[in-house]
C-alpha atoms as a PDB file:
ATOM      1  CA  UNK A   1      -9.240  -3.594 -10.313  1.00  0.00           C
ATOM      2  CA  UNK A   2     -10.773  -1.002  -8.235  1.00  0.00           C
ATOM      3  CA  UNK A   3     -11.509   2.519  -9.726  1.00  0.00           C
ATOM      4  CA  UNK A   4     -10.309   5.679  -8.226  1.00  0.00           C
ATOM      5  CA  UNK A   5     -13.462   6.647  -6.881  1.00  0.00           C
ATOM      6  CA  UNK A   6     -14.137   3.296  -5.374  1.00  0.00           C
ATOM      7  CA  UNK A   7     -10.175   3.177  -3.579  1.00  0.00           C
ATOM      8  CA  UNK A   8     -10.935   6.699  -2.077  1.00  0.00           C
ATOM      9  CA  UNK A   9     -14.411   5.460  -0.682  1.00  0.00           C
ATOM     10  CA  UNK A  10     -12.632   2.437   0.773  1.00  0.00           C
ATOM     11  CA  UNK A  11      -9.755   4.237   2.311  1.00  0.00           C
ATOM     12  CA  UNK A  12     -12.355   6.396   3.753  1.00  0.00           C
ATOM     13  CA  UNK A  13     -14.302   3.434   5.147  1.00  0.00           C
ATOM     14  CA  UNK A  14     -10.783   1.884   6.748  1.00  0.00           C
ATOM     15  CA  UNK A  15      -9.619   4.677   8.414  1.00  0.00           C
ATOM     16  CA  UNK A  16     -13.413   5.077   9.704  1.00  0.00           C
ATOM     17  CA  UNK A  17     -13.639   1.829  11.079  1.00  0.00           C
ATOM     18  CA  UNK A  18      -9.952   2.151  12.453  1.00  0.00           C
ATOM     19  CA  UNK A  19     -10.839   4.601  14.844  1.00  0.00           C
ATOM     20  CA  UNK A  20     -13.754   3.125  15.917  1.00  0.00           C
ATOM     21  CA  UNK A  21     -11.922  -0.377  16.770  1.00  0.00           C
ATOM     22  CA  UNK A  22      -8.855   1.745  18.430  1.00  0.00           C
ATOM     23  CA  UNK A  23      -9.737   5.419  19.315  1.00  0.00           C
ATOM     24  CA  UNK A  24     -10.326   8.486  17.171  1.00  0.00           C
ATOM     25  CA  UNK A  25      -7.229   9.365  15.054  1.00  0.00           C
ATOM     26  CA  UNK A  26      -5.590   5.897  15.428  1.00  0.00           C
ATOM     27  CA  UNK A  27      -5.625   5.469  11.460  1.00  0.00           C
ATOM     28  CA  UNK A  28      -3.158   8.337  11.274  1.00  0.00           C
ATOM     29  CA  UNK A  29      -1.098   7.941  13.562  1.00  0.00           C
ATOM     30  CA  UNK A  30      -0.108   4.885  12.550  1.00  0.00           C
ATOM     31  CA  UNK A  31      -0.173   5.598   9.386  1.00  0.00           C
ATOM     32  CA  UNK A  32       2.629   8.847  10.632  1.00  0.00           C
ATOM     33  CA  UNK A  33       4.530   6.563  13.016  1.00  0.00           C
ATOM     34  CA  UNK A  34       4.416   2.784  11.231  1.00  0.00           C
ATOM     35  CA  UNK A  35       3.843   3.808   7.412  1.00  0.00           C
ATOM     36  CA  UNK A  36       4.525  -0.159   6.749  1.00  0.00           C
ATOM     37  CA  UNK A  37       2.159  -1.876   9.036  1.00  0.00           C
ATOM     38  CA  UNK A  38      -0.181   0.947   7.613  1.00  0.00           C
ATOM     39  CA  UNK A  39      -0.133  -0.129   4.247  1.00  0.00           C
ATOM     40  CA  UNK A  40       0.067  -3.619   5.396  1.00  0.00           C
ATOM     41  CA  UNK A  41      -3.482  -2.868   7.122  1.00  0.00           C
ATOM     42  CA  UNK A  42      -5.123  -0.946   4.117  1.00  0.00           C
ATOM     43  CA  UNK A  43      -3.479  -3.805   1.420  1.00  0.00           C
ATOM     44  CA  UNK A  44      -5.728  -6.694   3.483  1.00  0.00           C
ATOM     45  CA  UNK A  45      -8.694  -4.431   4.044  1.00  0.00           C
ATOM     46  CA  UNK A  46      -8.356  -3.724   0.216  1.00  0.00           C
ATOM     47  CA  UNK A  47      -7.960  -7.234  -0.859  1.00  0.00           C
ATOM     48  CA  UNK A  48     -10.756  -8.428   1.897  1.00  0.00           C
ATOM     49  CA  UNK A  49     -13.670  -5.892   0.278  1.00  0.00           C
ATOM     50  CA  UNK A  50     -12.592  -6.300  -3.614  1.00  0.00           C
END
């Protein structure tokens, strides 16, 4: 199970390396126009890093 503090630190680190793969602010706008494929995303970088 990952704590609170750890999740936020992890989202952080995903939406960090998002943009740098795809271009600065790509994290949120997928997350604003594909909320599912967003989640999908976070769900595999979650389960990859646990």
């Amino acid at each position: 199970m990952v704590s609170p503090k750890t999740g936020i630190k992890i989202y952080e680190q995903f939406i960090e390396l998002t943009n740098q793969i795809f271009w600065d602010g790509y994290a949120e706008q997928m997350a604003s126009e594909n909320p599912a494929r967003f989640q999908q995303e976070l769900n595999e970088f979650f389960n990859t890093y646990q």
